[in-house]
Each structure stands twice: as C-alpha cells, then as structure tokens.
C-alpha atoms as a PDB file:
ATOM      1  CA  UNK A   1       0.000   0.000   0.000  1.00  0.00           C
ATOM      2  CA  UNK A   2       1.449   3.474  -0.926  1.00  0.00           C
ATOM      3  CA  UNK A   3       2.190   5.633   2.027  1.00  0.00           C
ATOM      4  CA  UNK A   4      -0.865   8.194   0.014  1.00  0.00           C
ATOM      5  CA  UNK A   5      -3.719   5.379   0.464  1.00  0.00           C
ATOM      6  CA  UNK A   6      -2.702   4.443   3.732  1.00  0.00           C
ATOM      7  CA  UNK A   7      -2.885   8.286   4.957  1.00  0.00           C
ATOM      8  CA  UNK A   8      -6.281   8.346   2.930  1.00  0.00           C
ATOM      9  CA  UNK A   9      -7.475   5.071   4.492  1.00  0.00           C
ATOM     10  CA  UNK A  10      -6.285   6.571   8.375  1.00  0.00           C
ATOM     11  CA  UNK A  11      -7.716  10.220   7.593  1.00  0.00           C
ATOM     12  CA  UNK A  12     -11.314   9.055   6.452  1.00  0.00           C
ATOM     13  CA  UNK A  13     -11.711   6.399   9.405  1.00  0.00           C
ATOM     14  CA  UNK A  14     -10.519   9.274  11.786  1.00  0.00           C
ATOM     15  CA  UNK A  15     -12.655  11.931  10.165  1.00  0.00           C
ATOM     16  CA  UNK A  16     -15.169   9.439  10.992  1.00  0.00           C
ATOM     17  CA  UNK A  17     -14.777   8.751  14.208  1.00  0.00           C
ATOM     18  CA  UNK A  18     -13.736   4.976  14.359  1.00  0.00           C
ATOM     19  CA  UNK A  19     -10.489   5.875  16.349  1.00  0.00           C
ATOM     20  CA  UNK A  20     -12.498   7.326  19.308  1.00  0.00           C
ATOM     21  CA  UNK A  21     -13.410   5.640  21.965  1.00  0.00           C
ATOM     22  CA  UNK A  22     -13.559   1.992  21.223  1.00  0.00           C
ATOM     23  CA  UNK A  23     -16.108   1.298  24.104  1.00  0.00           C
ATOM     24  CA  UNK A  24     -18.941   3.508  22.565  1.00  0.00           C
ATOM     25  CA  UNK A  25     -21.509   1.916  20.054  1.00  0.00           C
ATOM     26  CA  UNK A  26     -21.733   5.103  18.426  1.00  0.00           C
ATOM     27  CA  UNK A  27     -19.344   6.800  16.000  1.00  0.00           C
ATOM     28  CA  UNK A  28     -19.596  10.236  14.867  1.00  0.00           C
ATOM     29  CA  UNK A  29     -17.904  12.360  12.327  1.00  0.00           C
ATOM     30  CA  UNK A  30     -15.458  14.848  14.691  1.00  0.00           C
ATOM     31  CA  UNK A  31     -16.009  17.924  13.413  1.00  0.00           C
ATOM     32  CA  UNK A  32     -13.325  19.676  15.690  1.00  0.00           C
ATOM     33  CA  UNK A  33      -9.760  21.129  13.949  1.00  0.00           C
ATOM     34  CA  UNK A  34      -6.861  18.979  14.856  1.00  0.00           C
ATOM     35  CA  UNK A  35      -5.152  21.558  16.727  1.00  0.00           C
ATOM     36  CA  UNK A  36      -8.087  21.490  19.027  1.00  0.00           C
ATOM     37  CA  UNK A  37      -8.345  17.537  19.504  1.00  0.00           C
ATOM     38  CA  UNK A  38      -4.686  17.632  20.459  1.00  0.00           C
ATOM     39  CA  UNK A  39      -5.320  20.825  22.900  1.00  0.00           C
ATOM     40  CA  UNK A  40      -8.778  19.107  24.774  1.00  0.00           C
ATOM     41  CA  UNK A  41      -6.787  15.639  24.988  1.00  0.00           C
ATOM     42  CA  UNK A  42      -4.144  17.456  26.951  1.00  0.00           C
ATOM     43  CA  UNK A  43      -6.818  19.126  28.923  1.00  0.00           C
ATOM     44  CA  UNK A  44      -8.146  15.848  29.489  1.00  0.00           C
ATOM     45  CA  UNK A  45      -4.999  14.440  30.752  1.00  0.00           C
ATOM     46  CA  UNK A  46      -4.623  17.200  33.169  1.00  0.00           C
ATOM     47  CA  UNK A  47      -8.362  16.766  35.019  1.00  0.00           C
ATOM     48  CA  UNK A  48      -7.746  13.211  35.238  1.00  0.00           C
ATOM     49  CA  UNK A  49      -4.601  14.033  37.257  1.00  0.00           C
ATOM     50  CA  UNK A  50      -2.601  11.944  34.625  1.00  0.00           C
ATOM     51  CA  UNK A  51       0.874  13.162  33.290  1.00  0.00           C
ATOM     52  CA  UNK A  52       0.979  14.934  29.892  1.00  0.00           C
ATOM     53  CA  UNK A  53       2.791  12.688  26.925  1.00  0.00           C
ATOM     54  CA  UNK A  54       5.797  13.148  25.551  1.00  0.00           C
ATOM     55  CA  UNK A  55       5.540  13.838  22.035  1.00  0.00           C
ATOM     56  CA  UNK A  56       8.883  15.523  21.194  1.00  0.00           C
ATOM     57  CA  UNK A  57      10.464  12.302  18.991  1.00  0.00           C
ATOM     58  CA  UNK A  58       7.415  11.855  17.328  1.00  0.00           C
ATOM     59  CA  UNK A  59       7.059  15.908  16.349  1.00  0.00           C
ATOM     60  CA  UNK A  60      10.601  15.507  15.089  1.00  0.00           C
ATOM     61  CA  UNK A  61       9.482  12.405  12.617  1.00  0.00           C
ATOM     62  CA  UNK A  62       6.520  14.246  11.710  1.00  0.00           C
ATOM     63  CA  UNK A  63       8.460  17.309  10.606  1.00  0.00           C
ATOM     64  CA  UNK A  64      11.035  15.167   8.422  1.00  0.00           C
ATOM     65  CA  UNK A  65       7.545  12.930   7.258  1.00  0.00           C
ATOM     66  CA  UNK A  66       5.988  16.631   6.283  1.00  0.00           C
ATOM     67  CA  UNK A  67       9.429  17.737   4.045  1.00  0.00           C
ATOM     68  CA  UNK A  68       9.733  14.769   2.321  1.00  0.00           C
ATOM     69  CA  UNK A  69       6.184  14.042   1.585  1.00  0.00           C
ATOM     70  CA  UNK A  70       4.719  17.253   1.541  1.00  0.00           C
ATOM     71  CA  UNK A  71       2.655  17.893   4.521  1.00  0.00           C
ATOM     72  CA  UNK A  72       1.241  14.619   3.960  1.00  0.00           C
ATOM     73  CA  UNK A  73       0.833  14.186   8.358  1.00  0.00           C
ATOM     74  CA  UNK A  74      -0.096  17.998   8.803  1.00  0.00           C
ATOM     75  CA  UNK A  75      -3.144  16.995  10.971  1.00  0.00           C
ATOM     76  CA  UNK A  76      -0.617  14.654  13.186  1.00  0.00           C
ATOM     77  CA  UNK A  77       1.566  17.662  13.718  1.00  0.00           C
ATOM     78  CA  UNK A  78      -1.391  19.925  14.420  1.00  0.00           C
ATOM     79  CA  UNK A  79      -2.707  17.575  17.338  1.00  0.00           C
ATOM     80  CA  UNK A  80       0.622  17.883  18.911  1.00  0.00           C
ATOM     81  CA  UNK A  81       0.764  21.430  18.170  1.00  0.00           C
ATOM     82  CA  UNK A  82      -2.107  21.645  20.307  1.00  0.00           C
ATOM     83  CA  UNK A  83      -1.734  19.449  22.747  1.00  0.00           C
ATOM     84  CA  UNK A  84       1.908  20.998  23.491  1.00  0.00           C
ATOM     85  CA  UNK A  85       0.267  24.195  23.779  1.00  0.00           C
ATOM     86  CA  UNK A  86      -1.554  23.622  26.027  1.00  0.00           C
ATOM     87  CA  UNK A  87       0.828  21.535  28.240  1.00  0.00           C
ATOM     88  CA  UNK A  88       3.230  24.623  28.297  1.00  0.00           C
ATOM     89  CA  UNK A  89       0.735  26.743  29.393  1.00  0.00           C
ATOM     90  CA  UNK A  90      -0.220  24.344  32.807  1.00  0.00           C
ATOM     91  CA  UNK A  91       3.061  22.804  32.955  1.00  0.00           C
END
C-alpha cells in the first residue's frame, strides 16, 4: 500500500470517528480542527490528574515525514501542536 492510500485510508476512518473511543456503540464524524483535539486531549490528561505525553520524537518524525512528503501528516503535527500548547501553558 502506498504511504498516500494508507494516509487516505487513516484520515477518512478518523474523520469518521472509528479511532475514538472503542467502548462507545456510536461513532460520529469529529467535526473539531486537529489543533483542538490535540489541545482538549491534553486538557483531558490534566483533570484526570494523569501526566501529559511526551511527544517531542514523534514531532521531530513528523516534521522530516511533512518535508519529504509534503505535509502529507499535517493533521498529526497539528494535534501535537495543540496538545503541546496547552501543556506549556499548565506545565
């Protein structure tokens, strides 16, 4: 499978919803920017007392992922965008 279809294949099943929460019976389309997922799971992780993650690697693969295949995993490095922003700012 070519690294396109398998983003295609990821970004439609996230778009609608079958990534969420595995436990639910129902699945929605998630309507909410990536930045923001990544920001309200951090927010998450705070209220639940639970440390933040550590996505600093993974940015760093993104990046080179985004050069070579031309912002190809924009919405992953949104989401940590987000979620780091929001982690500095309660850290």
């Amino acid at each position: 499978m070519k690294f396109n279809n398998l983003h295609d294949f990821v970004k439609y099943n996230y778009e609608h919803g079958y990534y969420d929460n595995q436990y639910s019976n129902h699945y929605h389309k998630n309507t909410m920017k990536d930045y923001d997922l990544g920001y309200y799971q951090a927010k998450k992780d705070y209220a639940n007392n639970r440390h933040f993650r550590h996505y600093f690697i993974k940015k760093v693969i993104i990046i080179i992922i985004n050069k070579i295949f031309k912002n190809k995993a924009i919405e992953i490095y949104k989401y940590i965008k987000g979620y780091e922003d929001f982690k500095n700012t309660y850290k």
